[in-house]
Protein backbone atom coordinates (compact mmCIF):
# COMPACT_ATOMS: atom_id res chain seq x y z
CA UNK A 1 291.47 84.80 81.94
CA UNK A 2 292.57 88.68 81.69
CA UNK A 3 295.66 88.86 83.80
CA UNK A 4 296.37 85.36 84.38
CA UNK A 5 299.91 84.40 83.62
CA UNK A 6 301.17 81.21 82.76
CA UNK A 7 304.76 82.15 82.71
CA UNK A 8 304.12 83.06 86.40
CA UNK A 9 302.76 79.90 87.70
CA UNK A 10 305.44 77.82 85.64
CA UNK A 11 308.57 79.74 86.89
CA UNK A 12 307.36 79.61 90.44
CA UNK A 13 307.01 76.05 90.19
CA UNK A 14 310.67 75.59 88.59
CA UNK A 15 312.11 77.54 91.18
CA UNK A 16 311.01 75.07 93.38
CA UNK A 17 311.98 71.97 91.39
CA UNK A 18 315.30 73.76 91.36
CA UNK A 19 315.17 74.07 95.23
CA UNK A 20 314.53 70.55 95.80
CA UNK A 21 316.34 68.27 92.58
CA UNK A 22 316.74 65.50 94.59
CA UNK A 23 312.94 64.75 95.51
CA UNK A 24 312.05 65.83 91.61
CA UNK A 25 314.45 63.15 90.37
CA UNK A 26 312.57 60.34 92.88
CA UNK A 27 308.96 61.63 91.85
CA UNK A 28 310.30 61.03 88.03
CA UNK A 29 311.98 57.72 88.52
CA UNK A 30 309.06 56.72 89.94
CA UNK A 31 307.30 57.72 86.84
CA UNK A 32 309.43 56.42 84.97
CA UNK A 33 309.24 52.84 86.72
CA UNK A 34 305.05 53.00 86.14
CA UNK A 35 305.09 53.95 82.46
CA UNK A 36 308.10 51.19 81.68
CA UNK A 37 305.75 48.21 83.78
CA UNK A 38 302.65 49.35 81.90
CA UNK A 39 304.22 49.81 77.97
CA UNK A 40 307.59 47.99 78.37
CA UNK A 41 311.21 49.31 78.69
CA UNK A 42 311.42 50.82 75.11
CA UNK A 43 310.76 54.74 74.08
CA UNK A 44 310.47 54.16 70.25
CA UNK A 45 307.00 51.73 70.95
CA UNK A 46 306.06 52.95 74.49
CA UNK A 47 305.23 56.37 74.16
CA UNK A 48 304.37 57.47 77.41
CA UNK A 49 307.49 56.52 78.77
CA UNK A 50 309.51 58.26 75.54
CA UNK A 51 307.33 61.32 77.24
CA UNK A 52 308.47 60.77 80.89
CA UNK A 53 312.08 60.18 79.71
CA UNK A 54 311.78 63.68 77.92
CA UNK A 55 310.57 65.47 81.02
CA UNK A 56 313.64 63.77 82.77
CA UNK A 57 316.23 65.46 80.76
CA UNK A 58 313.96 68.63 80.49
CA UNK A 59 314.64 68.27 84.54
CA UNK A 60 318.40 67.93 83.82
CA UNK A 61 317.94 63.89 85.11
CA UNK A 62 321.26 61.89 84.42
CA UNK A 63 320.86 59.19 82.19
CA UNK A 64 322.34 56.74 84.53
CA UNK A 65 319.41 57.22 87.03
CA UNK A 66 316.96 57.02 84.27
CA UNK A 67 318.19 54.10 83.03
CA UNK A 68 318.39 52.63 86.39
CA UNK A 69 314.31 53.24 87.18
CA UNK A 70 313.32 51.30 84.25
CA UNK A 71 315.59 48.53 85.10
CA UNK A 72 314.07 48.52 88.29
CA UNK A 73 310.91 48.16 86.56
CA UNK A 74 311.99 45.33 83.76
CA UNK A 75 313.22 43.55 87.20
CA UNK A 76 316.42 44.18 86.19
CA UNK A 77 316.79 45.89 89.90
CA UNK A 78 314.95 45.25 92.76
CA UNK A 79 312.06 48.00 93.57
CA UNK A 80 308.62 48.63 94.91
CA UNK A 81 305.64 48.52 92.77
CA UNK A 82 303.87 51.86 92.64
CA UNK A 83 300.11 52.42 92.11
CA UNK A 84 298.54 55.79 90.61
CA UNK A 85 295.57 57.02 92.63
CA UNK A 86 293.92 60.61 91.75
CA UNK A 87 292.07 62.66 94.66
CA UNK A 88 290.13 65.75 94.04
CA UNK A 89 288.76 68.36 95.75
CA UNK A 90 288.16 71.99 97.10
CA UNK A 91 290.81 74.63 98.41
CA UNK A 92 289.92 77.89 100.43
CA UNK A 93 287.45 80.08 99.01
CA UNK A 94 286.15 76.61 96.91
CA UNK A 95 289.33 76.78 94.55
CA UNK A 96 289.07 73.21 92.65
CA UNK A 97 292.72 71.11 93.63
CA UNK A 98 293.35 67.18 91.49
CA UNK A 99 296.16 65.25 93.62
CA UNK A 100 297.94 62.50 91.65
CA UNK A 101 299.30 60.20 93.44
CA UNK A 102 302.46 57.48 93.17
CA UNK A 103 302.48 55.05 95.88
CA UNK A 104 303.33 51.42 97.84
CA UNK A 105 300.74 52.12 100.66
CA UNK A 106 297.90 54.03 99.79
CA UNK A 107 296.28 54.10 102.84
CA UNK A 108 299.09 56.40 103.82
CA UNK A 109 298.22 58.46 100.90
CA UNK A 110 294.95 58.89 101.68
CA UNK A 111 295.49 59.64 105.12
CA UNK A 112 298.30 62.42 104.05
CA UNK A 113 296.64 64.03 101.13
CA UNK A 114 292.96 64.12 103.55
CA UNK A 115 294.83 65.73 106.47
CA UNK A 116 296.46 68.35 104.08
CA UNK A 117 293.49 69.49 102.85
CA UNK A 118 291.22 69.48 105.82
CA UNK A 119 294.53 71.47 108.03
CA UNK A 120 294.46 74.25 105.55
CA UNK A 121 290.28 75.06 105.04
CA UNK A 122 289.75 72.75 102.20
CA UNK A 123 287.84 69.30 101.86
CA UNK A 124 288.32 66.12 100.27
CA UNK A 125 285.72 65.06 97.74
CA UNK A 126 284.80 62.11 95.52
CA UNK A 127 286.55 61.34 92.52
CA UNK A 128 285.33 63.50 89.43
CA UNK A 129 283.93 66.20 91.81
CA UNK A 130 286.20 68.36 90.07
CA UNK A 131 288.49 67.12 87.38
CA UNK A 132 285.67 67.85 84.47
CA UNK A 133 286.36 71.47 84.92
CA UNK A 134 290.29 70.44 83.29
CA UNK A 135 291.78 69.56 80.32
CA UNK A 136 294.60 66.95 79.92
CA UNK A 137 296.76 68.70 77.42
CA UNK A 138 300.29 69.01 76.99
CA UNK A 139 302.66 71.92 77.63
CA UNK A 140 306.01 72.93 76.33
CA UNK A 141 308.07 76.00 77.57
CA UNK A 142 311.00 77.41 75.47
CA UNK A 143 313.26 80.17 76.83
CA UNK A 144 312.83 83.34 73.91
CA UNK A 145 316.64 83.69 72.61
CA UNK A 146 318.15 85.20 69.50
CA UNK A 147 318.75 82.31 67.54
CA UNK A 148 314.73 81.45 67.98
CA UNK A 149 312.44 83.00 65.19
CA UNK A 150 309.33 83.39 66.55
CA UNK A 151 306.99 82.91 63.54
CA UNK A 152 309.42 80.33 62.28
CA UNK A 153 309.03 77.96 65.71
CA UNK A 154 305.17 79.08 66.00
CA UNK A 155 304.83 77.57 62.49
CA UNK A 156 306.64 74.22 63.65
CA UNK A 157 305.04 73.65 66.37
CA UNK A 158 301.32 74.21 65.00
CA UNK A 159 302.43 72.00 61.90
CA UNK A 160 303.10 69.22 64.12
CA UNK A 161 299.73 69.80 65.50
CA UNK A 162 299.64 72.15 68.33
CA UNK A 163 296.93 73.87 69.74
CA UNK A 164 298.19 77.32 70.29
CA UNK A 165 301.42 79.08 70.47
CA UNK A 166 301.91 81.67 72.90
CA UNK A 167 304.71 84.47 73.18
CA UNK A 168 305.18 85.94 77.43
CA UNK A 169 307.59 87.37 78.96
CA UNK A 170 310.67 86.13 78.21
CA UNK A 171 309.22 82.25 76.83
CA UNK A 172 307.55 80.91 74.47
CA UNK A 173 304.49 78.63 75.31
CA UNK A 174 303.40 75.99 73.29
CA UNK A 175 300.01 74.29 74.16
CA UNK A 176 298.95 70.30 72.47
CA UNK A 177 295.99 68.32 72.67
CA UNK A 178 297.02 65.00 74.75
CA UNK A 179 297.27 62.79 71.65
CA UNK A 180 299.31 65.39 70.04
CA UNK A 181 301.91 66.42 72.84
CA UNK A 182 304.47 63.61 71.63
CA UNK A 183 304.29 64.57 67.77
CA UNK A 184 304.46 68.07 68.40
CA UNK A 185 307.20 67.76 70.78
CA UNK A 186 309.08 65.58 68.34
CA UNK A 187 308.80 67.50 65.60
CA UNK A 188 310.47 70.72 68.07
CA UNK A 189 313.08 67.78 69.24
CA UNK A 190 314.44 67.17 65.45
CA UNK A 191 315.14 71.09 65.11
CA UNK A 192 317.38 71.07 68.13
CA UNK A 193 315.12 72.91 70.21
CA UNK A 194 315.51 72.89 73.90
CA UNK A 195 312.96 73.48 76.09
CA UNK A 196 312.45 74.56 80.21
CA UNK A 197 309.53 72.39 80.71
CA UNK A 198 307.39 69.27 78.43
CA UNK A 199 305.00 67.42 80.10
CA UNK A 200 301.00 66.59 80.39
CA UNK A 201 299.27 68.84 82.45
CA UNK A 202 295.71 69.55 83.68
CA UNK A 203 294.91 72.74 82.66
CA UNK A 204 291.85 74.65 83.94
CA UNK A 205 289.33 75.96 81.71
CA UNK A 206 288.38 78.49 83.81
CA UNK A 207 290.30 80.63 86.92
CA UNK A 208 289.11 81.01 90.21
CA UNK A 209 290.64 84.50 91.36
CA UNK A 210 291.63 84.47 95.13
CA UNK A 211 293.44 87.53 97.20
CA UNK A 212 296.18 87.72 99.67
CA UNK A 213 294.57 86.51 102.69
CA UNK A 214 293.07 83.08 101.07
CA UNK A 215 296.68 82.69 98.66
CA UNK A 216 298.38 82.38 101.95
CA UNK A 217 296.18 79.32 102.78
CA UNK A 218 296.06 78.08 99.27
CA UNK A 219 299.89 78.32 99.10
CA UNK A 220 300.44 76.33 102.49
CA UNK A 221 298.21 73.89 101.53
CA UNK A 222 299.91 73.11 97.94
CA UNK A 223 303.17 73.13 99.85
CA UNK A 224 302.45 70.64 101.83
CA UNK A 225 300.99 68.50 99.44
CA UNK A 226 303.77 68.95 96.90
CA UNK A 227 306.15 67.81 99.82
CA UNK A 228 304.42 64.87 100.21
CA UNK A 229 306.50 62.03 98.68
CA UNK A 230 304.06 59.91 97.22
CA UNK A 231 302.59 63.31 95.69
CA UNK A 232 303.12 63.13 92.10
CA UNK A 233 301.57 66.40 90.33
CA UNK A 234 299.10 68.91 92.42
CA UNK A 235 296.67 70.95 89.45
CA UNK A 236 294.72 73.91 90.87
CA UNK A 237 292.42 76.69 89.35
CA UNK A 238 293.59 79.79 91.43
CA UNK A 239 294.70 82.36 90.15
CA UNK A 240 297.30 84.45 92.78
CA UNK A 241 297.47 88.23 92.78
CA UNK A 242 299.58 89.81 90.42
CA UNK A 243 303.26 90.16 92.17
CA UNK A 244 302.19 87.25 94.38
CA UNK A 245 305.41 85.29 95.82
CA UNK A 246 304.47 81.60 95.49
């Protein structure tokens, strides 16, 4: 959508994440602990969990607390067994919100995630009331700097498979299908390529455009969730006023 920046919505985020490491590293062990129960405790044949271990480091996660979540999960360690639940619904002025959720009690979940919605003007609603208007797709951020070619990393990346390749602001946006995100993010990997962010995302197909008055609500609301500790990843389709201060 014309004037809808991604840049803007991912480096609001991060300086958040950087605001509050400590809760990102227990939302990514706990990751971390799902993906290891589900495909085992190895990255080169479980390949969600070589993904989760990648958005670790991209979150500057020491290895000793990575490697301590999936011994938690091998039973190595003691720890709690965590079930994924996904709520959807509606934000002020109908904006479409997906909740994913990590947690040992989910009727506390439920009870959390219902009361944040319903405080702030929005309304919980059965599941796939809104996830078809996403895409699961991946999403890797690279910071633009000297020693970066543009056209030479744009042609790596959609080699490997990407979707699309993107150049704003002052990073480079690279944008995978969810089968592809590994390969593509691989194939960056072996060139020494660091990136701010890698991970699987819902993306929206299509904006909902909200002023001042409603991004207020929409912001408290997606605080709140975000905050929550069992909340995993909040996805939304609103898109904030230009020089809006998430």
């Amino acid at each position: 959508m014309s004037g809808h920046s991604k840049w803007h919505n991912i480096q609001a985020k991060k300086g958040k994440a950087d605001a509050k490491r400590g809760k990102i590293f227990t939302k990514i062990g706990k990751e971390l602990m799902v993906a290891t129960k589900a495909g085992g405790p190895s990255p080169d044949i479980n390949f969600k969990l070589r993904d989760v271990i990648a958005k670790a480091k991209t979150n500057n996660m020491p290895q000793d607390i990575i490697t301590r979540a999936i011994k938690k999960a091998t039973g190595d360690l003691s720890g709690v067994v965590y079930e994924e639940i996904t709520y959807e619904g509606y934000g002020p002025s109908g904006i479409a919100v997906i909740v994913e959720v990590l947690t040992d009690n989910k009727n506390r979940s439920a009870s959390n995630v219902r009361h944040a919605f319903t405080k702030h003007g929005g309304n919980l609603g059965a599941s796939g009331c809104v996830s078809f208007m996403f895409t699961r797709k991946g999403q890797i951020v690279i910071e633009k700097n000297e020693s970066l070619d543009e056209d030479e990393l744009m042609m790596i990346a959609l080699d490997a498979g990407a979707e699309d390749f993107e150049s704003e602001d002052e990073v480079y946006i690279v944008t995978t299908g969810f089968e592809e995100f590994s390969t593509v993010r691989e194939a960056l990997e072996e060139k020494s390529i660091e990136f701010l962010e890698a991970e699987i995302k819902m993306i929206p197909d299509t904006y909902v455009t909200i002023d001042e008055e409603v991004s207020v609500h929409v912001q408290k609301m997606l605080d709140v969730l975000e905050e929550d500790d069992d909340v995993q990843n909040v996805w939304h389709n609103a898109e904030f006023p230009e020089g809006w201060e998430q």
